[in-house]
Protein backbone atom coordinates (compact mmCIF):
# COMPACT_ATOMS: atom_id res chain seq x y z
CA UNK A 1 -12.84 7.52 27.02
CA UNK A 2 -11.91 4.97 24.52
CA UNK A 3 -10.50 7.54 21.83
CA UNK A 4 -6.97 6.96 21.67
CA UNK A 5 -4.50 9.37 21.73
CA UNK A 6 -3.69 11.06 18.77
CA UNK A 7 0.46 10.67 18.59
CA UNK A 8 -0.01 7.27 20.05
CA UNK A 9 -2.57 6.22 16.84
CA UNK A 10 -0.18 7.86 14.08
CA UNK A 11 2.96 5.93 15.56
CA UNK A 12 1.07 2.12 15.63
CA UNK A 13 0.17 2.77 12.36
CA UNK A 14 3.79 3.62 11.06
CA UNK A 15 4.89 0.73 12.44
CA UNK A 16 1.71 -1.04 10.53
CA UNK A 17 2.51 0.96 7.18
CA UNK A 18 6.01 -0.41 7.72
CA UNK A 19 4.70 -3.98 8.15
CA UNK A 20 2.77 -3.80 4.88
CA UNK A 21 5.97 -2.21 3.10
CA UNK A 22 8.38 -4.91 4.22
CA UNK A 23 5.90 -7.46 2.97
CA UNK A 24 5.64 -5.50 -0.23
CA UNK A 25 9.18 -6.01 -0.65
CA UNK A 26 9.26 -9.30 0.53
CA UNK A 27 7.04 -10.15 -2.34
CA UNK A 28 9.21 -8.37 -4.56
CA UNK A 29 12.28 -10.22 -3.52
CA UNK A 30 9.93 -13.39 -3.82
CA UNK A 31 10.01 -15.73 -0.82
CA UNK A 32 8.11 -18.72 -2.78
CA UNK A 33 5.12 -19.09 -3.96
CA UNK A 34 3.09 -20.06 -1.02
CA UNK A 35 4.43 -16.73 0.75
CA UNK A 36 3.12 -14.80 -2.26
CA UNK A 37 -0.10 -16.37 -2.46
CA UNK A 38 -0.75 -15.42 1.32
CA UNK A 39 0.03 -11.81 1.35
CA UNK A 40 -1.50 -11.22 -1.91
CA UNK A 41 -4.83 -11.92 -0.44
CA UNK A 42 -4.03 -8.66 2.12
CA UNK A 43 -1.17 -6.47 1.73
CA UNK A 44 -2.47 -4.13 -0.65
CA UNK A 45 -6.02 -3.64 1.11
CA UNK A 46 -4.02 -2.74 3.88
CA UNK A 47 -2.82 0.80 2.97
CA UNK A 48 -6.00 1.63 1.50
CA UNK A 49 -7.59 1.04 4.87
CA UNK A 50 -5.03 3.02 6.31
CA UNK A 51 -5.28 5.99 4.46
CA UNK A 52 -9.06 5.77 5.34
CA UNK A 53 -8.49 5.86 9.01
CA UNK A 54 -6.05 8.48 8.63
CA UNK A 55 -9.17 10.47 6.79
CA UNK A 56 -11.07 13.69 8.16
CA UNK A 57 -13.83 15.01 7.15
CA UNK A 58 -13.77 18.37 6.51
CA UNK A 59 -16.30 21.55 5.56
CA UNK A 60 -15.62 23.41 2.67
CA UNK A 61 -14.38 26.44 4.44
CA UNK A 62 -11.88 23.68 6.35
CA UNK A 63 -11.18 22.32 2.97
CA UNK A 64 -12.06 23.02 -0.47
CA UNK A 65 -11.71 20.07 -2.95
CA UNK A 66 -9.45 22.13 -5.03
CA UNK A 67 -6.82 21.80 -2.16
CA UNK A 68 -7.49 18.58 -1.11
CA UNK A 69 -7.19 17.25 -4.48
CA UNK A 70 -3.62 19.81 -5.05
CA UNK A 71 -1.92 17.86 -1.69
CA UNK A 72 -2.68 14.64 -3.02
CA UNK A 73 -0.94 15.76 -6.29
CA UNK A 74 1.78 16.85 -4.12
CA UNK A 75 1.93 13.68 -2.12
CA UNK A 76 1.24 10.90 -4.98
CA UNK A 77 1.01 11.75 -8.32
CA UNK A 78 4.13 13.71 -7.92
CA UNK A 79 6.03 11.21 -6.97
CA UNK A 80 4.75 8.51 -9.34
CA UNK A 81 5.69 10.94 -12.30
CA UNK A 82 9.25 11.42 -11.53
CA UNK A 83 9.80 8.35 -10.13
CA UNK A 84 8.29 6.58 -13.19
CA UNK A 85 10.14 8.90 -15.86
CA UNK A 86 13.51 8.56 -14.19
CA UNK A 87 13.37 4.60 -14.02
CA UNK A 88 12.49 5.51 -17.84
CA UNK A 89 15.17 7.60 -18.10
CA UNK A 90 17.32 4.46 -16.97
CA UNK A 91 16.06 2.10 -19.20
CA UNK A 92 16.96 4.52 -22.11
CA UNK A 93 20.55 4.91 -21.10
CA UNK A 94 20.30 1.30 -20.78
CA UNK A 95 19.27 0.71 -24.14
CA UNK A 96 21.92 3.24 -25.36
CA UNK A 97 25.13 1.26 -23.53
CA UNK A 98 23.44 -2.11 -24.44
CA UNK A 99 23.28 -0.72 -28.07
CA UNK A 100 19.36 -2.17 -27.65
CA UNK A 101 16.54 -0.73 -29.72
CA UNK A 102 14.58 1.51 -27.54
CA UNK A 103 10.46 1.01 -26.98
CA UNK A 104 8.63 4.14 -25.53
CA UNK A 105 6.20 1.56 -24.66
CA UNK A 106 7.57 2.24 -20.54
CA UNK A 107 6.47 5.71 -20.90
CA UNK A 108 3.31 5.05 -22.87
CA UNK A 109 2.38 2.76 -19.72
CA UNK A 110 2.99 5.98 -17.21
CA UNK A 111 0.54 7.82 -18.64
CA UNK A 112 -2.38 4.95 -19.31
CA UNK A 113 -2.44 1.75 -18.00
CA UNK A 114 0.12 1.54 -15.53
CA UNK A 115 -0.50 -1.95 -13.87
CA UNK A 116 1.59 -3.44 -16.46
CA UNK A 117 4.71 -2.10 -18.74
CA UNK A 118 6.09 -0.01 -16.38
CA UNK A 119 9.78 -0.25 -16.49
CA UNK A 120 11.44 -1.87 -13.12
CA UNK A 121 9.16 0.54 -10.65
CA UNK A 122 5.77 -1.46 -11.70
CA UNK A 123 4.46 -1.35 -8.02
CA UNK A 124 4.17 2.45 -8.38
CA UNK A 125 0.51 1.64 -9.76
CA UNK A 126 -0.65 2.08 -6.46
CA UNK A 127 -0.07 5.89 -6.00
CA UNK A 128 -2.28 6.33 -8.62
CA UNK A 129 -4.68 3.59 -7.25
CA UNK A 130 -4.47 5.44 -3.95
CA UNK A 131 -4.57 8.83 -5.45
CA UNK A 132 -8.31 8.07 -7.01
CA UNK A 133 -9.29 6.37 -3.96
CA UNK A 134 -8.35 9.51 -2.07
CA UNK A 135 -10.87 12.06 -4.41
CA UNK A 136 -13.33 9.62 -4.81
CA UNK A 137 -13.94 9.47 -1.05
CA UNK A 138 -13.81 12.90 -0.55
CA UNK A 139 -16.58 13.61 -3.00
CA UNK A 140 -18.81 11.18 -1.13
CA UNK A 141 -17.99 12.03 2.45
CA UNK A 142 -18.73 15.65 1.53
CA UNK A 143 -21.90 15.72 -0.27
CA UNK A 144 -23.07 12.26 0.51
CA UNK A 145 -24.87 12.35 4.51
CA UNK A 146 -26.84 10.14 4.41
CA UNK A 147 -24.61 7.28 5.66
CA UNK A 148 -26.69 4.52 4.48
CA UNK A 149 -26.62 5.81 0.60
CA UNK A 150 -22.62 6.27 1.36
CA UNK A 151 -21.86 2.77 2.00
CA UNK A 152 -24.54 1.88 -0.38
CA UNK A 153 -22.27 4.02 -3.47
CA UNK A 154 -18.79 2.82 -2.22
CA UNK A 155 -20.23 -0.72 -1.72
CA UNK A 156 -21.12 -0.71 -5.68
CA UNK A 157 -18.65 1.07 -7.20
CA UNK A 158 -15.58 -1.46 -4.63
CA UNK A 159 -17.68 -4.06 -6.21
CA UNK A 160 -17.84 -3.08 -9.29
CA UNK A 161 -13.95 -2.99 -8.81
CA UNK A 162 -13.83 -6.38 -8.46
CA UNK A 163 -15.10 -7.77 -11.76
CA UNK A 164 -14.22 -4.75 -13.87
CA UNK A 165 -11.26 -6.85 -15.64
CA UNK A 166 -14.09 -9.60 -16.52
CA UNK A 167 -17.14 -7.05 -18.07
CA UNK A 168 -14.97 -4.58 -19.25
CA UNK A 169 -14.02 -4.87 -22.81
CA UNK A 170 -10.43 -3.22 -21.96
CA UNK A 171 -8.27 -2.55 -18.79
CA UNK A 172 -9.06 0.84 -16.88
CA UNK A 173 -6.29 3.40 -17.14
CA UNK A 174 -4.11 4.63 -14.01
CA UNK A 175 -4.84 1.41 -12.11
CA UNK A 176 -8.90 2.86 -11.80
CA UNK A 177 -10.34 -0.90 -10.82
CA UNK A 178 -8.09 -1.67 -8.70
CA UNK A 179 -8.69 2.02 -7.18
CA UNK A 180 -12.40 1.14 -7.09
CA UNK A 181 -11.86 -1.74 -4.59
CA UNK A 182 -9.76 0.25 -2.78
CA UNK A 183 -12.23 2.55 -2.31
CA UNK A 184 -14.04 -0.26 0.03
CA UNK A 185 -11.39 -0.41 2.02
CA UNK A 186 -10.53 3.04 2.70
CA UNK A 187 -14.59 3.82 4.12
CA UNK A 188 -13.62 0.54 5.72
CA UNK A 189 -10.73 2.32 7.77
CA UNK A 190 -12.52 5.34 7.88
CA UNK A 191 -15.23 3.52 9.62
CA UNK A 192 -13.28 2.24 11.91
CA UNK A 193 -12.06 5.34 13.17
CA UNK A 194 -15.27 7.60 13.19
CA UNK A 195 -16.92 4.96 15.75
CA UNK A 196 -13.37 3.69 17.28
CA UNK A 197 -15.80 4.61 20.39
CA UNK A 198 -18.27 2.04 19.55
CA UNK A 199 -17.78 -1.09 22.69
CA UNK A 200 -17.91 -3.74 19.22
CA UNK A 201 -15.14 -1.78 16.94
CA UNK A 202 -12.93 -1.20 20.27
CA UNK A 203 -13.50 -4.46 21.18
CA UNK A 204 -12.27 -5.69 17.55
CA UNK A 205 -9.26 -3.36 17.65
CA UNK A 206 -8.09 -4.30 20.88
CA UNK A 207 -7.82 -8.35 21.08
CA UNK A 208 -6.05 -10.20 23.51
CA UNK A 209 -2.80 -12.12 22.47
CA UNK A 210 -5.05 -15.39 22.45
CA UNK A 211 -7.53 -14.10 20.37
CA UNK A 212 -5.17 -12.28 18.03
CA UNK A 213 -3.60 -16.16 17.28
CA UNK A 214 -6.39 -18.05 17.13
CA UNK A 215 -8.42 -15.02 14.40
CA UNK A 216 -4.85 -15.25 13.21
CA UNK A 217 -4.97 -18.89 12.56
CA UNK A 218 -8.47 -18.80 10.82
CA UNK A 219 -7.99 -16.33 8.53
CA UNK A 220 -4.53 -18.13 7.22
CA UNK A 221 -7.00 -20.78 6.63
CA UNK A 222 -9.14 -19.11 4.91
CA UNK A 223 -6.87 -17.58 2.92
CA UNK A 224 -5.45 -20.77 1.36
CA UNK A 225 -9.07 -21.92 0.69
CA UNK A 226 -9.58 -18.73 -1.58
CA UNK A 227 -7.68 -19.05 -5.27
CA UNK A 228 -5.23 -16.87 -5.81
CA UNK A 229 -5.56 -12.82 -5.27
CA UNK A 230 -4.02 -9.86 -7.02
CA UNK A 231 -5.64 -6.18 -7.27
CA UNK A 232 -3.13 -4.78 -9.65
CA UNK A 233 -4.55 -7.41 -12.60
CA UNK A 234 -8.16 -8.20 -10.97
CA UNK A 235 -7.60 -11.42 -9.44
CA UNK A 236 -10.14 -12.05 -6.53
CA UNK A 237 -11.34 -15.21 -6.64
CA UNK A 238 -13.78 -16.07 -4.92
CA UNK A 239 -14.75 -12.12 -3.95
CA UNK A 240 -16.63 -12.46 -0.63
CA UNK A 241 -14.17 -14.41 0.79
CA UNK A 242 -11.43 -12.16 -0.54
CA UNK A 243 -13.37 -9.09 1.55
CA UNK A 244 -13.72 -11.16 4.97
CA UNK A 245 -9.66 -12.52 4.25
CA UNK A 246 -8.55 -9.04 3.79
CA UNK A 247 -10.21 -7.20 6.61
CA UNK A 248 -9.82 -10.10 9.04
CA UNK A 249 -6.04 -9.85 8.12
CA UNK A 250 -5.98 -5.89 8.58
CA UNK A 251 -7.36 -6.76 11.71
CA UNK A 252 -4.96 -9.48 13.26
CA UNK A 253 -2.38 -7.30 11.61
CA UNK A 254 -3.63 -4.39 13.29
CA UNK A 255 -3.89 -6.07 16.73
CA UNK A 256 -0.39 -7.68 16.34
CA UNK A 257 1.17 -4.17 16.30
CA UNK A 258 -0.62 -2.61 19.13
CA UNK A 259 0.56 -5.60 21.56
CA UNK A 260 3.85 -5.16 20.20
CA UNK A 261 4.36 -1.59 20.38
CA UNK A 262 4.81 -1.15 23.90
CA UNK A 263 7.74 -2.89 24.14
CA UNK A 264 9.65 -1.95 20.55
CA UNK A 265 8.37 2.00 20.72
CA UNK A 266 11.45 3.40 22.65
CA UNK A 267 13.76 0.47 21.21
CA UNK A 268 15.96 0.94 17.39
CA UNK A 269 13.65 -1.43 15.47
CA UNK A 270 10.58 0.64 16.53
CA UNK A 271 12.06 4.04 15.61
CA UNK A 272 13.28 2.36 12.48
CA UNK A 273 9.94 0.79 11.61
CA UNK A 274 8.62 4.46 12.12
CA UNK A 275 10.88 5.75 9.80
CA UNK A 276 9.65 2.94 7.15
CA UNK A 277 6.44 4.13 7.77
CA UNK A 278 6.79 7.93 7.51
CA UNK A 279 8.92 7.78 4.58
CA UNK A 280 6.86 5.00 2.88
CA UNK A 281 6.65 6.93 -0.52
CA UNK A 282 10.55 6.66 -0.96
CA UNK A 283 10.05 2.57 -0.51
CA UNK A 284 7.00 2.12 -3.00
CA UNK A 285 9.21 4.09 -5.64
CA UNK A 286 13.11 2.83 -5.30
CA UNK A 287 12.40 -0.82 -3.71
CA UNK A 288 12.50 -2.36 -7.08
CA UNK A 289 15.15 -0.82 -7.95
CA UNK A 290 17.29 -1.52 -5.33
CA UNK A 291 16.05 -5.47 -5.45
CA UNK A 292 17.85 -5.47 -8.74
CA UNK A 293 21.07 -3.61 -7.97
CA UNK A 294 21.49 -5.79 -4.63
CA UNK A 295 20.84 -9.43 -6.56
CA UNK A 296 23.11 -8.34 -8.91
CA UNK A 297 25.93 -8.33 -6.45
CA UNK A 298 24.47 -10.94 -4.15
CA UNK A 299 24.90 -13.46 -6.95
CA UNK A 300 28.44 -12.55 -7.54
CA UNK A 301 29.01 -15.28 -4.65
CA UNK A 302 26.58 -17.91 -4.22
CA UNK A 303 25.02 -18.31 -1.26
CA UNK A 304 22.06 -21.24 -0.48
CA UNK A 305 18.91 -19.70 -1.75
CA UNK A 306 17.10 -19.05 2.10
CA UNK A 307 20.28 -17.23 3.16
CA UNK A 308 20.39 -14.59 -0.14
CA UNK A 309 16.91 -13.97 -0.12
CA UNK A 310 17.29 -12.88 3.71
CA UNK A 311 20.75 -11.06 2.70
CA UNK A 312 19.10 -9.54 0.16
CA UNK A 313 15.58 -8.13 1.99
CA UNK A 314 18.35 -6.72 4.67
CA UNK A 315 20.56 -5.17 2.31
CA UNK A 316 17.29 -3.39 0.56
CA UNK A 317 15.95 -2.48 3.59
CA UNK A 318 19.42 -1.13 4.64
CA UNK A 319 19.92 1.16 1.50
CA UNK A 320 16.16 2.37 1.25
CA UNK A 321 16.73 3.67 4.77
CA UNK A 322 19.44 5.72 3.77
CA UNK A 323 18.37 6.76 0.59
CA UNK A 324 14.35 7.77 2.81
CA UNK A 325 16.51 9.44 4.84
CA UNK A 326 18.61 11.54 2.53
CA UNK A 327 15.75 12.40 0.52
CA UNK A 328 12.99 13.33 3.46
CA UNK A 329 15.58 15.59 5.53
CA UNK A 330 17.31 17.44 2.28
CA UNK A 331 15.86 19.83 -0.58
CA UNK A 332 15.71 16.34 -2.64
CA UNK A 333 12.07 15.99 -1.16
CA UNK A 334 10.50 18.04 -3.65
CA UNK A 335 10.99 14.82 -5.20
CA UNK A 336 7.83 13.03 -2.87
CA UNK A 337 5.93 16.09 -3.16
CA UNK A 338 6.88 17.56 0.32
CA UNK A 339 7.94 21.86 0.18
């Protein structure tokens, strides 16, 4: 049959998580503006659709919503909290050594409007994002059947997403709009899975090399004919052609894996890029972070600009591994939710 097997699935997307973390950090690191402006219009779209694919329905008796709704605490909001307070816990003892007036406005951020303020960590918006994205679906999938009414609801409220920065008279709390569009994209993965069966989605999942380039090659164009994007403020531009950039990207992303995997999957980088995936959490939390600590050395000696930025993105990627590591295999994982 077409269904794939199940270990083989969870380790290609890993290795896809891990390609939308390293361009997370990439972004961080910032490789220009042109760079930016392309993975802007995709990256974040991407784990949304993920964590739909990943989803299963359940029956209550499988699942209640109480504990579906107490792992995702575990597995997000956990995180975010102590994550957030202890980067605000730094920027206090900062403030103290600096002899620096201190501003609870960090910690006032935390706990409403999180997709600004936030001291260093400010990508941790999206466990929140992610976290509401996660409930909301559940809801619909289980007491929603009718399937056309389902995409009908996620449809409006994804769109509604997408101009809730313009008609709103202030910004939605715990990154809610850009949780909204989200939303699209996670019954977007999910769809893809439930009817990975379907000859058209296999068919769209499993392009040839050739086709993967050339899809490749016109979404990058259509990319750079859309205006700039960025779902942690509400910037779409033009929003149709933001939807058909982003899930033609997750798509030539997608496909660029799979051909790829069978030759890195016994090999160091694809273990490695497995281990970026697993331990994503640890990434989305300390990357900032750890930008900031390795610039500050890196610019003790000056290097051209091309080769730090490249030093740099290997050093991070170098320390979060150790640090994913040390926290995922010792008691220090309470601290991503994980007992």
């Amino acid at each position: 049959m077409l269904k794939e097997n199940l270990s083989v699935r969870i380790d290609y997307l890993d290795i896809f998580k891990s390609f939308g973390i390293i361009l997370m950090i990439m972004g961080h690191i910032g490789f220009g503006r042109k760079f930016d402006f392309f993975i802007h219009a995709f990256h974040m779209p991407m784990f949304f659709w993920i964590s739909g694919f990943l989803f299963k329905s359940r029956t209550k008796k499988e699942l209640s919503f109480g504990k579906f709704v107490l792992k995702k605490i575990k597995s997000l909001l956990i995180p975010y909290f102590v994550f957030g307070s202890a980067h605000f816990g730094l920027y206090v003892f900062y403030c103290i050594v600096k002899n620096i007036e201190l501003s609870f406005d960090a910690l006032m951020h935390l706990f409403t409007v999180n997709t600004e303020g936030i001291y260093i960590c400010g990508g941790i918006w999206f466990l929140t994002a992610l976290f509401f994205a996660d409930v909301i679906f559940f809801l619909i999938d289980r007491y929603i059947k009718n399937n056309i009414l389902k995409a009908l609801i996620v449809g409006a409220v994804a769109i509604f997403g997408n101009v809730a920065e313009i008609v709103l008279p202030a910004t939605l709390p715990f990154a809610l709009a850009a949780s909204f569009v989200g939303l699209g994209f996670y019954y977007l993965g999910y769809i893809f899975n439930k009817y990975q069966d379907n000859k058209n989605i296999y068919l769209i999942m499993n392009l040839s090399w050739a086709s993967n380039i050339v899809w490749g090659g016109v979404t990058t164009v259509l990319i750079f004919l859309n205006g700039y994007i960025n779902m942690r403020v509400g910037l779409y531009s033009i929003i149709p052609l933001f939807w058909i950039n982003a899930l033609l990207s997750i798509i030539v992303s997608l496909n660029f894996v799979k051909l790829t995997y069978p030759y890195i999957q016994d090999m160091f980088i694809g273990k490695w890029l497995r281990g970026i995936g697993i331990d994503s959490i640890v990434y989305v939390c300390l990357n900032q972070l750890i930008i900031m600590v390795v610039v500050k050395c890196v610019n003790i000696i000056k290097f051209p600009i091309v080769i730090q930025k490249i030093g740099v993105l290997i050093a991070v990627l170098a320390i979060l591994f150790i640090i994913s590591k040390i926290i995922a295999h010792t008691k220090l994982k309470v601290l991503i939710g994980r007992w």
